[in-house]
PDB file of N, CA and C in Angstrom:
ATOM      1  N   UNK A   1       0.834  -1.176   0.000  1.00  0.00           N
ATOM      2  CA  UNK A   1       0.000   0.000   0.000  1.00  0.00           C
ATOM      3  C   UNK A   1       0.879   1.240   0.000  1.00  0.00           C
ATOM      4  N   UNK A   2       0.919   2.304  -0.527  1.00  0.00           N
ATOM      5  CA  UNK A   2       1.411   3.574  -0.702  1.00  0.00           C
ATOM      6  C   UNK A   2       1.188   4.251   0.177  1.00  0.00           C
ATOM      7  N   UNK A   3       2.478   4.813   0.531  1.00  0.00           N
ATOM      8  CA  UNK A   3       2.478   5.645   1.979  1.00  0.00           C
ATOM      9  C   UNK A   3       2.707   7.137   1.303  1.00  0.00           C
ATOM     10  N   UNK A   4       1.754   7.692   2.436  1.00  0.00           N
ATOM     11  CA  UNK A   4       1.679   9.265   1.852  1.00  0.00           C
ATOM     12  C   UNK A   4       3.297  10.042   1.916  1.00  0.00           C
ATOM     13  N   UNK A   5       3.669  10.415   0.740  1.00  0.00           N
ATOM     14  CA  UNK A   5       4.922  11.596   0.822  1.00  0.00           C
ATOM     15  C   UNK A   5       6.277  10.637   0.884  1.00  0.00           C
ATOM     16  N   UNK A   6       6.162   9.310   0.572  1.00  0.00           N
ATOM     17  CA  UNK A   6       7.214   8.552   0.899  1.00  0.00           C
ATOM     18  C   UNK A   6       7.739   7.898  -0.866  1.00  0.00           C
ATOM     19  N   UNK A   7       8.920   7.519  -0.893  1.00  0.00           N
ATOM     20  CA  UNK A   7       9.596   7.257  -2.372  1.00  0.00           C
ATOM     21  C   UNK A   7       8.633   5.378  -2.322  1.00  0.00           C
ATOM     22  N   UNK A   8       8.203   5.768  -3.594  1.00  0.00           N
ATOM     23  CA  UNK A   8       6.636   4.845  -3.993  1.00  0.00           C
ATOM     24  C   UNK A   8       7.418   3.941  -5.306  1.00  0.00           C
ATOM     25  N   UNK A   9       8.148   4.167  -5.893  1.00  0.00           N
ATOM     26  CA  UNK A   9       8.114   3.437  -7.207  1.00  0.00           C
ATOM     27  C   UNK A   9       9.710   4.437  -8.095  1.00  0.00           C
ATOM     28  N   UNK A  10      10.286   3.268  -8.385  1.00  0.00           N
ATOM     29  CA  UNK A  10      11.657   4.309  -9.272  1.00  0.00           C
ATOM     30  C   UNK A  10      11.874   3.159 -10.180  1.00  0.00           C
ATOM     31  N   UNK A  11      12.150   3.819 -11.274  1.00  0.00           N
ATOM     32  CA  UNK A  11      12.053   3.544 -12.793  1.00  0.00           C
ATOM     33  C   UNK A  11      13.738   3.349 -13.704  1.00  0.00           C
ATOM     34  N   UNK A  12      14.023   2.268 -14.152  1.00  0.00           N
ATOM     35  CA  UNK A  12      15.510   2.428 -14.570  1.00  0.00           C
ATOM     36  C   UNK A  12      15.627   2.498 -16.433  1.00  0.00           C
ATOM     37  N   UNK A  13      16.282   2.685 -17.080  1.00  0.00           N
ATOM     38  CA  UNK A  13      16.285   3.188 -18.838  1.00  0.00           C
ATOM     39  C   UNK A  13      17.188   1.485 -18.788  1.00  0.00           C
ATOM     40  N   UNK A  14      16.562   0.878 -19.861  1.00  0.00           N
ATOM     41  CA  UNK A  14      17.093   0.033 -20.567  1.00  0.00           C
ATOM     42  C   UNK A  14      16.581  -0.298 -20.988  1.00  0.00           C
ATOM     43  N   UNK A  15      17.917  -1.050 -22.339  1.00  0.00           N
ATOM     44  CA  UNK A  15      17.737  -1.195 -23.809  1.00  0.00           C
ATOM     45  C   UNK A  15      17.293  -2.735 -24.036  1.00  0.00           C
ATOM     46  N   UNK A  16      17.727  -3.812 -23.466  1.00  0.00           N
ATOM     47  CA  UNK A  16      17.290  -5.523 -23.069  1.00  0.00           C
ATOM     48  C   UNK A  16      16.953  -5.696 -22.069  1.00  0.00           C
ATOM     49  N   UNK A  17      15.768  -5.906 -22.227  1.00  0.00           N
ATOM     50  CA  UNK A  17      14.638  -6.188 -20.811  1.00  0.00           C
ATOM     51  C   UNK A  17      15.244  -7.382 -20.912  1.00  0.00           C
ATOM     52  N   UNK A  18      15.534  -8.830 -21.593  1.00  0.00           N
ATOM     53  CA  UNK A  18      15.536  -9.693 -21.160  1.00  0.00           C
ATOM     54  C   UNK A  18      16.742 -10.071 -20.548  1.00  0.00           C
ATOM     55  N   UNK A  19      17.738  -9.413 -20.939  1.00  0.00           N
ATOM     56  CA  UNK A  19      19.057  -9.379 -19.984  1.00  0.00           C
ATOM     57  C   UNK A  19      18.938  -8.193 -18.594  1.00  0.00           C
ATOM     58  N   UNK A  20      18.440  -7.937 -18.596  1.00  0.00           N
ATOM     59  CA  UNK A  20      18.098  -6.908 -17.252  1.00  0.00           C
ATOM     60  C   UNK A  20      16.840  -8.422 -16.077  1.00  0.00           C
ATOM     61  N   UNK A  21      16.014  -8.655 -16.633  1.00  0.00           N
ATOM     62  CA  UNK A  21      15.266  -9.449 -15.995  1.00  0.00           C
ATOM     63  C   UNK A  21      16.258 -10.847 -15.749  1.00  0.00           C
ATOM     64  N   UNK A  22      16.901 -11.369 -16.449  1.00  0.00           N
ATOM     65  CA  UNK A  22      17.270 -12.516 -15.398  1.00  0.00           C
ATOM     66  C   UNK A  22      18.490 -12.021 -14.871  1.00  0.00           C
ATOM     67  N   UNK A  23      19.243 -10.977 -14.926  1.00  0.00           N
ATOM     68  CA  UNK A  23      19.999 -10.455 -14.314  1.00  0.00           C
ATOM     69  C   UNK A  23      19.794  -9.998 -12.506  1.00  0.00           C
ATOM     70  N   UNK A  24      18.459  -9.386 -12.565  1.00  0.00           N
ATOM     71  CA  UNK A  24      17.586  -8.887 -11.184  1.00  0.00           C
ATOM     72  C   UNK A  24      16.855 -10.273 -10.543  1.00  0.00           C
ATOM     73  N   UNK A  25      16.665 -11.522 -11.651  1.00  0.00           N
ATOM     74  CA  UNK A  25      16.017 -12.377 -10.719  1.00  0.00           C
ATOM     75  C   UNK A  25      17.014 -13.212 -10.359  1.00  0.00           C
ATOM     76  N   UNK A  26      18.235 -13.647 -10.722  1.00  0.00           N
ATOM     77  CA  UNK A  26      18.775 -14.718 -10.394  1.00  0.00           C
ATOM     78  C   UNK A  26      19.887 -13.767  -9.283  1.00  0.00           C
ATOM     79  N   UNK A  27      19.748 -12.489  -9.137  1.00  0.00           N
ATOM     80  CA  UNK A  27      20.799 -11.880  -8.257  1.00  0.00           C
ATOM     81  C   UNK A  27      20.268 -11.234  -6.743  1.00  0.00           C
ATOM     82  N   UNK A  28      18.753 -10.964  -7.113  1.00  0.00           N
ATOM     83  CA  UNK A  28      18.206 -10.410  -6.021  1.00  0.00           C
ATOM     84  C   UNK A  28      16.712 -10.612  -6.091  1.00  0.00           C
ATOM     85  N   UNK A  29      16.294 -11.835  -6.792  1.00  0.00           N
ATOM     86  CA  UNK A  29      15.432 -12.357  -6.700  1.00  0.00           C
ATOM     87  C   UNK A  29      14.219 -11.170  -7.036  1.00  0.00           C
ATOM     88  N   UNK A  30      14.463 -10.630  -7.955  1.00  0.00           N
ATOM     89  CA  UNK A  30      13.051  -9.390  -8.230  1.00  0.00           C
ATOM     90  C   UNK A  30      11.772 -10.427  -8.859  1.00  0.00           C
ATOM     91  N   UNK A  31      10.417  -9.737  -9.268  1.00  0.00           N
ATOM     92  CA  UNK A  31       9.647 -10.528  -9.878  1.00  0.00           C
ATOM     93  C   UNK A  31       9.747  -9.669 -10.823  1.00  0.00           C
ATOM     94  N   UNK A  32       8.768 -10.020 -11.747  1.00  0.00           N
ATOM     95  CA  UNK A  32       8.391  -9.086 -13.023  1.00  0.00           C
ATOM     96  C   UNK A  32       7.264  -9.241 -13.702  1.00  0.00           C
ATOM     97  N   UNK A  33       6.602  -8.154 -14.545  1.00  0.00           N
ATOM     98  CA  UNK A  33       5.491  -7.747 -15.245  1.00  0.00           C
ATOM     99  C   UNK A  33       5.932  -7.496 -16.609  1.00  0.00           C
ATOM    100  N   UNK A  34       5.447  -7.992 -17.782  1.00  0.00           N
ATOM    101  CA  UNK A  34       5.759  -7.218 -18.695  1.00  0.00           C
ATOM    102  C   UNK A  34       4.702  -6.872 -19.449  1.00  0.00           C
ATOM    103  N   UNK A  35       4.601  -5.353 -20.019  1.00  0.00           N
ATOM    104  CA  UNK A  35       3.458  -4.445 -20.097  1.00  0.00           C
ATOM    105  C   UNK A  35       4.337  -4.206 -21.360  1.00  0.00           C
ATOM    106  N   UNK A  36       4.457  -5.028 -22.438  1.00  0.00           N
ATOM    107  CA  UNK A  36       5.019  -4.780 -23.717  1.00  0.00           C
ATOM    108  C   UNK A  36       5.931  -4.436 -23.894  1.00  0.00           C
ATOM    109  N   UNK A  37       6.937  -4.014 -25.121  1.00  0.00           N
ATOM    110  CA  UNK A  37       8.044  -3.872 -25.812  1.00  0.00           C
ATOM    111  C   UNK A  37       8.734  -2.201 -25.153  1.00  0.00           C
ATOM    112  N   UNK A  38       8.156  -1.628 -24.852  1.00  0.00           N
ATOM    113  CA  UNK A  38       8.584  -0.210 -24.086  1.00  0.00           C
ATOM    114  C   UNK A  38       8.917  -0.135 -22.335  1.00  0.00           C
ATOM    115  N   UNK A  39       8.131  -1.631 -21.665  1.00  0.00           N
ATOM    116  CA  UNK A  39       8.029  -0.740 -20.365  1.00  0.00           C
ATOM    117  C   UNK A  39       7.937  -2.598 -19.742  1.00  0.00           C
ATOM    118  N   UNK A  40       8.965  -2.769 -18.564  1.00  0.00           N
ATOM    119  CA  UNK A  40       9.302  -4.003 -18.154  1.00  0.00           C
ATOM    120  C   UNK A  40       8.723  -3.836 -16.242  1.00  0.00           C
ATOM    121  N   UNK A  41       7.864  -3.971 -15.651  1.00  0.00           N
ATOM    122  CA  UNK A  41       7.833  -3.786 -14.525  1.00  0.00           C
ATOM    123  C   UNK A  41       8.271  -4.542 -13.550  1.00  0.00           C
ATOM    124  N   UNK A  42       8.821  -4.527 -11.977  1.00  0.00           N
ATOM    125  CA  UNK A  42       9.199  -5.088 -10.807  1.00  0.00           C
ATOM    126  C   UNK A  42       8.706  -4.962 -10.042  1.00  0.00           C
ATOM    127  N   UNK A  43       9.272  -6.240  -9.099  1.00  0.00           N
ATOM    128  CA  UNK A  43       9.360  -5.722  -7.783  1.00  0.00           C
ATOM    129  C   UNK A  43      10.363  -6.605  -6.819  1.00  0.00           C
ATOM    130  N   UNK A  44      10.712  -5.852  -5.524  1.00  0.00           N
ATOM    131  CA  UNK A  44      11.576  -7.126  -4.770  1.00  0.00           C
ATOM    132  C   UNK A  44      10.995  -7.390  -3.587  1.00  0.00           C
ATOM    133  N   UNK A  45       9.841  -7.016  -3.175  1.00  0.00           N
ATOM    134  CA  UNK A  45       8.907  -7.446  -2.541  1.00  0.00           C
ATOM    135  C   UNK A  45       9.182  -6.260  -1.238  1.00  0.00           C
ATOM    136  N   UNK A  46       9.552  -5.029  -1.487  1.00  0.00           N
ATOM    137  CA  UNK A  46       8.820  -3.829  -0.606  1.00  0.00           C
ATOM    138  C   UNK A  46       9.006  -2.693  -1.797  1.00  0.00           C
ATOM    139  N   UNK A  47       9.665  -2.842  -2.444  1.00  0.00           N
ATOM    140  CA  UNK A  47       9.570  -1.492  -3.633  1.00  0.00           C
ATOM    141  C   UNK A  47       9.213  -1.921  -4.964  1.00  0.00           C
ATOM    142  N   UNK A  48       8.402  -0.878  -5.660  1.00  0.00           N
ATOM    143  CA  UNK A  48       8.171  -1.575  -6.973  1.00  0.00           C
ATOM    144  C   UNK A  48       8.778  -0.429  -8.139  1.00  0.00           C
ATOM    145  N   UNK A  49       8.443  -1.003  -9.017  1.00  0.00           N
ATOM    146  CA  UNK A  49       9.783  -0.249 -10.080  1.00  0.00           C
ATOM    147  C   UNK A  49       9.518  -0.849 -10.791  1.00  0.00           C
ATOM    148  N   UNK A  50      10.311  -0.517 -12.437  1.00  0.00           N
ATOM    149  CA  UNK A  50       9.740  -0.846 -13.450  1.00  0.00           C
ATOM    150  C   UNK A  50      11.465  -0.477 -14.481  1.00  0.00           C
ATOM    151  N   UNK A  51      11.827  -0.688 -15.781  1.00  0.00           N
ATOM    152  CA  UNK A  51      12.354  -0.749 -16.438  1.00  0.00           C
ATOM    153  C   UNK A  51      11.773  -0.093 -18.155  1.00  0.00           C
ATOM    154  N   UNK A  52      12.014   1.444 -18.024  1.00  0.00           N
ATOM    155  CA  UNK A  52      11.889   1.996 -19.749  1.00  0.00           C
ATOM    156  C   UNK A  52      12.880   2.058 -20.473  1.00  0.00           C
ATOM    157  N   UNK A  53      12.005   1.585 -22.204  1.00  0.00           N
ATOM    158  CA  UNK A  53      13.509   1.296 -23.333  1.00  0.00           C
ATOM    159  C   UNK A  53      13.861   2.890 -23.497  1.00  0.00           C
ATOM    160  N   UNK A  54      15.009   2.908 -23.432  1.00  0.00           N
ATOM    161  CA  UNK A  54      16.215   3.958 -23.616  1.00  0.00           C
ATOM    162  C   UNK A  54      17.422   3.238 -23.591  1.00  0.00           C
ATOM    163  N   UNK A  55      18.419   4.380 -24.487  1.00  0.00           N
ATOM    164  CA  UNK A  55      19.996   3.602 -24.083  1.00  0.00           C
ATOM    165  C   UNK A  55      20.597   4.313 -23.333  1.00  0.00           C
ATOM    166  N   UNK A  56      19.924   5.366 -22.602  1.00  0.00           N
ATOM    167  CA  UNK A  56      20.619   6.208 -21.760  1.00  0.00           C
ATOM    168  C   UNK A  56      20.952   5.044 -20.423  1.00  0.00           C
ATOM    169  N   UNK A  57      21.628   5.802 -19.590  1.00  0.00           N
ATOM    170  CA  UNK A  57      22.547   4.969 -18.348  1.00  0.00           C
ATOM    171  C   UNK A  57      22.154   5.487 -17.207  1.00  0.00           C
ATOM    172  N   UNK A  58      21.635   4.975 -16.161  1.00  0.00           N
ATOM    173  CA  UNK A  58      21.874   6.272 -14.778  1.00  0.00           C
ATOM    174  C   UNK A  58      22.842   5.581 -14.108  1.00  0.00           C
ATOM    175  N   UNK A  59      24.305   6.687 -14.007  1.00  0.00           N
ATOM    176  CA  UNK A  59      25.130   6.705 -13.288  1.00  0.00           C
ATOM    177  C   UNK A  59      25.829   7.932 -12.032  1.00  0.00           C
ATOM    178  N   UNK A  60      26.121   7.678 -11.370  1.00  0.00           N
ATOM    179  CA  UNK A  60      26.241   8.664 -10.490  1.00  0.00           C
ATOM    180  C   UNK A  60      27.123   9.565 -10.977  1.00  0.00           C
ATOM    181  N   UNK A  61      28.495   9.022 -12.253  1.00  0.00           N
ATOM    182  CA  UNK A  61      29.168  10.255 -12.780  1.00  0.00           C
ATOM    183  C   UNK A  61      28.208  11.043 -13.754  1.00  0.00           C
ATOM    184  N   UNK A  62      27.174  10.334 -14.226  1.00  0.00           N
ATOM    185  CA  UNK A  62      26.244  11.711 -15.008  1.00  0.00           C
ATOM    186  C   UNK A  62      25.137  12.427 -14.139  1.00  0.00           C
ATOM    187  N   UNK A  63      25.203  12.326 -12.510  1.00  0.00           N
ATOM    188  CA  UNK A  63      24.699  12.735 -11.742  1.00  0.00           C
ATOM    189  C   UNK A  63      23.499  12.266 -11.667  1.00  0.00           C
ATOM    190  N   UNK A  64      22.997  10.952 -11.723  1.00  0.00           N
ATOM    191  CA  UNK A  64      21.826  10.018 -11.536  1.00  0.00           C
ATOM    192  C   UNK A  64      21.829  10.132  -9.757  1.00  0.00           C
ATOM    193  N   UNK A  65      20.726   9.724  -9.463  1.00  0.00           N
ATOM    194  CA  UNK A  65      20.277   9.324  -7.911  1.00  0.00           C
ATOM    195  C   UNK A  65      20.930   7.785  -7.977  1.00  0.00           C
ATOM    196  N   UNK A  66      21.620   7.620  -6.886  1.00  0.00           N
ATOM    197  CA  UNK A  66      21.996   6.136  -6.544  1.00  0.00           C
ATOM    198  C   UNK A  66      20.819   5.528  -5.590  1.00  0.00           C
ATOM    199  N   UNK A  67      20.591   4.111  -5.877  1.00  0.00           N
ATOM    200  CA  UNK A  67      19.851   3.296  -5.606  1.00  0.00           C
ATOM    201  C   UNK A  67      20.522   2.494  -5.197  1.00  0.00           C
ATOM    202  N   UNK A  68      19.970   1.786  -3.464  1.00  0.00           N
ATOM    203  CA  UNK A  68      21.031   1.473  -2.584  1.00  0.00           C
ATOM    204  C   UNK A  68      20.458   0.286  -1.922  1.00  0.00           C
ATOM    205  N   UNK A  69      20.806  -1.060  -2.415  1.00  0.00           N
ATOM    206  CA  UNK A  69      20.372  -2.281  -1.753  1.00  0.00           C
ATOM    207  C   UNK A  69      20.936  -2.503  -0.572  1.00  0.00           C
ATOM    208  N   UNK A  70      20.392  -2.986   0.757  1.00  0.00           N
ATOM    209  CA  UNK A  70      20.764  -3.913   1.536  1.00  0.00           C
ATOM    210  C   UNK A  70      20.997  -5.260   1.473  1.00  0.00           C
ATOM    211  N   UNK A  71      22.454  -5.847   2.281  1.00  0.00           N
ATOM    212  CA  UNK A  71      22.324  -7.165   2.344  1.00  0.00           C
ATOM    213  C   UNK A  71      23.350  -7.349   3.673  1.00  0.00           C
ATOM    214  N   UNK A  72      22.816  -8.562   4.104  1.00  0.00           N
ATOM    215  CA  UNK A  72      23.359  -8.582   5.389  1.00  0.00           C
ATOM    216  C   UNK A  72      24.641  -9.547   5.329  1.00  0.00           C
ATOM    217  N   UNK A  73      24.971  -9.942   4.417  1.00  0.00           N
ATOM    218  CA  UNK A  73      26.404 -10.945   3.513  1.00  0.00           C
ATOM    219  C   UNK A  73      26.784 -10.064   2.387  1.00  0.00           C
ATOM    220  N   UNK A  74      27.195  -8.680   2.579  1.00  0.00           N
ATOM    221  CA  UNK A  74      28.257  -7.913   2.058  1.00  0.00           C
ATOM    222  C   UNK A  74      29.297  -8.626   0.446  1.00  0.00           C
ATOM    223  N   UNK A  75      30.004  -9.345   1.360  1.00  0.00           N
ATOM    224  CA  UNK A  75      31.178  -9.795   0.415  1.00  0.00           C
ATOM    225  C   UNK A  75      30.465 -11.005  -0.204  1.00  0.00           C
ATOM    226  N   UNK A  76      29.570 -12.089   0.190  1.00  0.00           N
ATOM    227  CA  UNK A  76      28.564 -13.099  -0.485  1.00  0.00           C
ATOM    228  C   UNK A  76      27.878 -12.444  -1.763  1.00  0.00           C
ATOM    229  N   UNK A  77      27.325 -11.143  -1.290  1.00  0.00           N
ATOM    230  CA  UNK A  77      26.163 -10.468  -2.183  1.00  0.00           C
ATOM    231  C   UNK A  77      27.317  -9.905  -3.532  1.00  0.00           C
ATOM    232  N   UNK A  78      27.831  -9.809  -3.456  1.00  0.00           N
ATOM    233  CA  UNK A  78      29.121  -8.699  -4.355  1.00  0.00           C
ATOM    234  C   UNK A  78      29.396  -9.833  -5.054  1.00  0.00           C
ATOM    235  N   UNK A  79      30.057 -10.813  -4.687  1.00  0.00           N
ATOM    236  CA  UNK A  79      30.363 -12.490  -5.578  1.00  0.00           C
ATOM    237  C   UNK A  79      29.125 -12.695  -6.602  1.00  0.00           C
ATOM    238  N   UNK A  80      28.120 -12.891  -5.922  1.00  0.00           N
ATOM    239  CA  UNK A  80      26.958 -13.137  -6.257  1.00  0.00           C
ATOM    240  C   UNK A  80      26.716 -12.113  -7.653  1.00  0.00           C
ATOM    241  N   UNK A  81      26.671 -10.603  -7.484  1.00  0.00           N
ATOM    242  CA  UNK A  81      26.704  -9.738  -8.239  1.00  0.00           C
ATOM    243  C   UNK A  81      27.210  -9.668  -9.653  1.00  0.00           C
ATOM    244  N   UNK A  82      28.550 -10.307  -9.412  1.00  0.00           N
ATOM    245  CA  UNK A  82      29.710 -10.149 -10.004  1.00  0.00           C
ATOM    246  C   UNK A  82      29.572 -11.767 -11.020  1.00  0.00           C
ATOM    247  N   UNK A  83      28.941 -12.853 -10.283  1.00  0.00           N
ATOM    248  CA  UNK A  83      28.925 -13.672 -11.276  1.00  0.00           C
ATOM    249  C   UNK A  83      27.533 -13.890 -11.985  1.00  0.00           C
ATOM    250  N   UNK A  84      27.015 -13.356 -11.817  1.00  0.00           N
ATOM    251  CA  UNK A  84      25.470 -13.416 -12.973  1.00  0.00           C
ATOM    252  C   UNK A  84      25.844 -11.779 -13.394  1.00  0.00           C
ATOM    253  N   UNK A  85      26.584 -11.364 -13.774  1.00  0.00           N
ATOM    254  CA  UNK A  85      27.024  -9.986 -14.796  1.00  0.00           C
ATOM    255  C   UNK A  85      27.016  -8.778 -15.169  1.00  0.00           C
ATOM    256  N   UNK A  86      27.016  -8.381 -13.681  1.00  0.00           N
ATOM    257  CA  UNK A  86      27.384  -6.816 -12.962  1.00  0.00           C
ATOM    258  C   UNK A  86      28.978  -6.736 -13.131  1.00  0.00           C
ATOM    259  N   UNK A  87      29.264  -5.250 -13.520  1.00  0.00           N
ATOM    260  CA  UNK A  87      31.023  -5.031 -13.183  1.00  0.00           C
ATOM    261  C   UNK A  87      30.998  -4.048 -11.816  1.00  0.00           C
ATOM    262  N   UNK A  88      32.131  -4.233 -11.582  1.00  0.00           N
ATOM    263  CA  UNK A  88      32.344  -3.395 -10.284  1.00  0.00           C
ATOM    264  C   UNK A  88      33.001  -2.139 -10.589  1.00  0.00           C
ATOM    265  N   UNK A  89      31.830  -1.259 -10.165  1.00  0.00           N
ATOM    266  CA  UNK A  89      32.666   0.684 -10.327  1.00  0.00           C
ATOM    267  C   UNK A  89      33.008   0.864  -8.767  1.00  0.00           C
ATOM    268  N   UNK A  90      32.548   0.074  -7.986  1.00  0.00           N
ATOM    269  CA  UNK A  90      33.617   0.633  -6.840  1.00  0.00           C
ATOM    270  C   UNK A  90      33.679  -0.744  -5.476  1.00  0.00           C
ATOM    271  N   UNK A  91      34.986  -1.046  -5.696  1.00  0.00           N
ATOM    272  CA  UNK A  91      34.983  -1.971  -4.097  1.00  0.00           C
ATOM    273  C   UNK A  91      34.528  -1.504  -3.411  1.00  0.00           C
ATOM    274  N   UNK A  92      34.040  -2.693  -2.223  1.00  0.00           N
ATOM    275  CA  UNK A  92      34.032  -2.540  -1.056  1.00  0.00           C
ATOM    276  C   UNK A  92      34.544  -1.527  -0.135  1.00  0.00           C
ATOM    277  N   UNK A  93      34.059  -0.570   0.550  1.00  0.00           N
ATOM    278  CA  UNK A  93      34.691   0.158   1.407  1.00  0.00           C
ATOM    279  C   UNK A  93      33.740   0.627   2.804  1.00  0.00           C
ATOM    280  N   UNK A  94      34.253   1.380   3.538  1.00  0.00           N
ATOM    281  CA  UNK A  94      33.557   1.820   5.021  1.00  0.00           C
ATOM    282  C   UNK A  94      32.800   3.021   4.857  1.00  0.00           C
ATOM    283  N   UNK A  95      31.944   3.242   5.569  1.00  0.00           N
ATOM    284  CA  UNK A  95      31.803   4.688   5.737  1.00  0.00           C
ATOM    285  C   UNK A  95      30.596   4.978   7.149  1.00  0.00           C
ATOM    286  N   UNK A  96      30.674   5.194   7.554  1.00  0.00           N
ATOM    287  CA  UNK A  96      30.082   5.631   9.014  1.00  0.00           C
ATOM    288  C   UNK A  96      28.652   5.134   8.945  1.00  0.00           C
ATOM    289  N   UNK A  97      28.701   4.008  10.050  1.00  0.00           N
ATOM    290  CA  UNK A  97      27.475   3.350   9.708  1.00  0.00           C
ATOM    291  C   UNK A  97      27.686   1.492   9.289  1.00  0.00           C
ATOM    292  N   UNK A  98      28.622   1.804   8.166  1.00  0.00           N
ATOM    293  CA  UNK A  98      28.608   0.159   7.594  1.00  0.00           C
ATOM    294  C   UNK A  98      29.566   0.163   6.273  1.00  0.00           C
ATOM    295  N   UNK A  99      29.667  -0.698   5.443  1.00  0.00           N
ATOM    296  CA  UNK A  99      30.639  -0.612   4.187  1.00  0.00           C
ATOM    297  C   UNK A  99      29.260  -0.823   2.924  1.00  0.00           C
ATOM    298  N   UNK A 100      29.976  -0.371   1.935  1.00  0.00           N
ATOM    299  CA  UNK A 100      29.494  -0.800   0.823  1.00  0.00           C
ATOM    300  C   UNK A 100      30.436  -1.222  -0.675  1.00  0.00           C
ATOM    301  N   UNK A 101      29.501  -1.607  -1.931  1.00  0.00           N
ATOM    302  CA  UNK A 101      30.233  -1.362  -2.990  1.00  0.00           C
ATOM    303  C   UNK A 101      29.362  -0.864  -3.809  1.00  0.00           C
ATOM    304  N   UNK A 102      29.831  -0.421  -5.356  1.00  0.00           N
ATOM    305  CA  UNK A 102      28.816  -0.354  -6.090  1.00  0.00           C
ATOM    306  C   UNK A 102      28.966  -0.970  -7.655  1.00  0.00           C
ATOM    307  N   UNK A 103      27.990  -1.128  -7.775  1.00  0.00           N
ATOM    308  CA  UNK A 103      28.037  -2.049  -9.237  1.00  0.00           C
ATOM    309  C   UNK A 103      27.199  -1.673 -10.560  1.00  0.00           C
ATOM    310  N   UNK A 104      27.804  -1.598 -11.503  1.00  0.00           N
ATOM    311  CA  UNK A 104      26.565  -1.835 -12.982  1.00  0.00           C
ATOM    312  C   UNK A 104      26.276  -2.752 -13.276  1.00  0.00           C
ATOM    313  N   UNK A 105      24.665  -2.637 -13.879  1.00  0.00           N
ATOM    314  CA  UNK A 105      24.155  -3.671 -14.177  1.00  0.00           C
ATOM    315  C   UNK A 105      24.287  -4.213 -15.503  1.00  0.00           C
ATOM    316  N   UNK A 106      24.024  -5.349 -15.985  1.00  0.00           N
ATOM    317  CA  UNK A 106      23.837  -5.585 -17.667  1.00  0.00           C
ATOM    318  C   UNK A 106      23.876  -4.406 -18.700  1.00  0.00           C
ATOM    319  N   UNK A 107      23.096  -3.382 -17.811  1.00  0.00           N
ATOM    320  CA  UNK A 107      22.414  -2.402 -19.369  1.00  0.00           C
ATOM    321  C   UNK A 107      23.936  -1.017 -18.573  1.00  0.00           C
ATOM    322  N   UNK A 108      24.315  -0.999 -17.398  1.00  0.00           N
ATOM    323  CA  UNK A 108      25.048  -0.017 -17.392  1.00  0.00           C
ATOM    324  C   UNK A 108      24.513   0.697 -16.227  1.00  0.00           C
ATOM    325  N   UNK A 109      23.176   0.662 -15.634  1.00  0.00           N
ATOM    326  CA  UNK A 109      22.929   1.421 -14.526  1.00  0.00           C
ATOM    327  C   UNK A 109      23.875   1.305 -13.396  1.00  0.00           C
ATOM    328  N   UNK A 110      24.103   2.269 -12.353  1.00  0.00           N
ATOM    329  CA  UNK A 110      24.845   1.973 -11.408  1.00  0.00           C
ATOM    330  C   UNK A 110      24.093   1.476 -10.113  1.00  0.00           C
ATOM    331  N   UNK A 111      24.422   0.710  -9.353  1.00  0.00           N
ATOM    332  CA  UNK A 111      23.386   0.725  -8.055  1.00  0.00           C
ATOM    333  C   UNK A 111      24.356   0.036  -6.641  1.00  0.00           C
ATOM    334  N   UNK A 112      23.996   0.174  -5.993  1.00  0.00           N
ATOM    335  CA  UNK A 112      24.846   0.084  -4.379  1.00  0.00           C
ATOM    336  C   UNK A 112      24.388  -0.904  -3.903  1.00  0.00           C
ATOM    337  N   UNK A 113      25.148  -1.541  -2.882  1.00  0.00           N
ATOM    338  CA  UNK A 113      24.736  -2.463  -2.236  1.00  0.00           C
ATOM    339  C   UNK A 113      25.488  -2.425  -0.557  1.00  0.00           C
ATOM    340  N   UNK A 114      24.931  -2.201   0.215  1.00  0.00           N
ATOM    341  CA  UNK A 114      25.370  -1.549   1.472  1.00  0.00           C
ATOM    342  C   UNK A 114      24.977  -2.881   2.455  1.00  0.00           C
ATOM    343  N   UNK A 115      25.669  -2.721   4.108  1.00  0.00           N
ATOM    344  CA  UNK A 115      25.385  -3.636   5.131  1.00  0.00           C
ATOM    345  C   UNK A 115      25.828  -3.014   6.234  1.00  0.00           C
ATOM    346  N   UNK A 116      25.454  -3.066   7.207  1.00  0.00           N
ATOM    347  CA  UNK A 116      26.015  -2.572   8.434  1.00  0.00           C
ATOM    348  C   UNK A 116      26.365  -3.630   9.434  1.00  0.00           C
ATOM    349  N   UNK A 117      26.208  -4.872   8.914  1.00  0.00           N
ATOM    350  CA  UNK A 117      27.146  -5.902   9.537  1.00  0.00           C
ATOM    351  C   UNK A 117      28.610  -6.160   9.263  1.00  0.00           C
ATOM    352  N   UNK A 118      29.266  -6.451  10.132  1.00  0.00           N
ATOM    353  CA  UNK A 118      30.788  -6.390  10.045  1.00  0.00           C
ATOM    354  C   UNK A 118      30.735  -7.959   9.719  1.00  0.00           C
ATOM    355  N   UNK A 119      32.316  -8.140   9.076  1.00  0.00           N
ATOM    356  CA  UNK A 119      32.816  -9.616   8.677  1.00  0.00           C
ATOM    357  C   UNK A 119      32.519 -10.339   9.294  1.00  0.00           C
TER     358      UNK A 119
END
């Protein structure tokens, strides 16, 4: 259910829905909708979201909003990442609070993956 004034739904540009979809299900288990050749929808079971064709990229060097997963197996989740076919734009590191890394996806988006559990 939609909470008043709160972030409801975010939308990513890509060009192969079908490499974006088993990319999100076999890595973080998303579901999916597909509402035709333009528009691929999600979810990971508290946010929903969706996927439009463009070849544009959102990355944080073209000043995109970063989108920031939790996982409570850090260095597991990053392996994981890394072998169904994300590259890594940034190791692992600390920052007040917990560590993270960040990764692109298939199509090039950038997105985070954070934990505040230690090794």
């Amino acid at each position: 259910m939609p909470s008043n004034q709160k972030i409801d739904y975010v939308e990513f540009p890509a060009s192969n829905f079908g490499a974006q979809q088993v990319f999100y299900e076999k890595t973080f288990k998303w579901t999916f909708t597909d509402y035709g050749p333009d528009y691929l929808a999600f979810t990971d079971g508290k946010i929903d979201g969706g996927f439009y064709k463009s070849p544009l990229k959102s990355t944080t060097e073209s000043g995109s909003a970063l989108v920031v997963l939790y996982t409570e197996a850090l260095e597991q989740t990053k392996e994981k990442v890394l072998s169904c076919g994300a590259k890594l734009t940034k190791d692992i590191f600390s920052f007040p609070g917990g560590r993270r890394f960040q990764f692109s996806d298939p199509h090039g988006n950038e997105l985070a993956v954070w934990s505040d559990k230690t090794l």
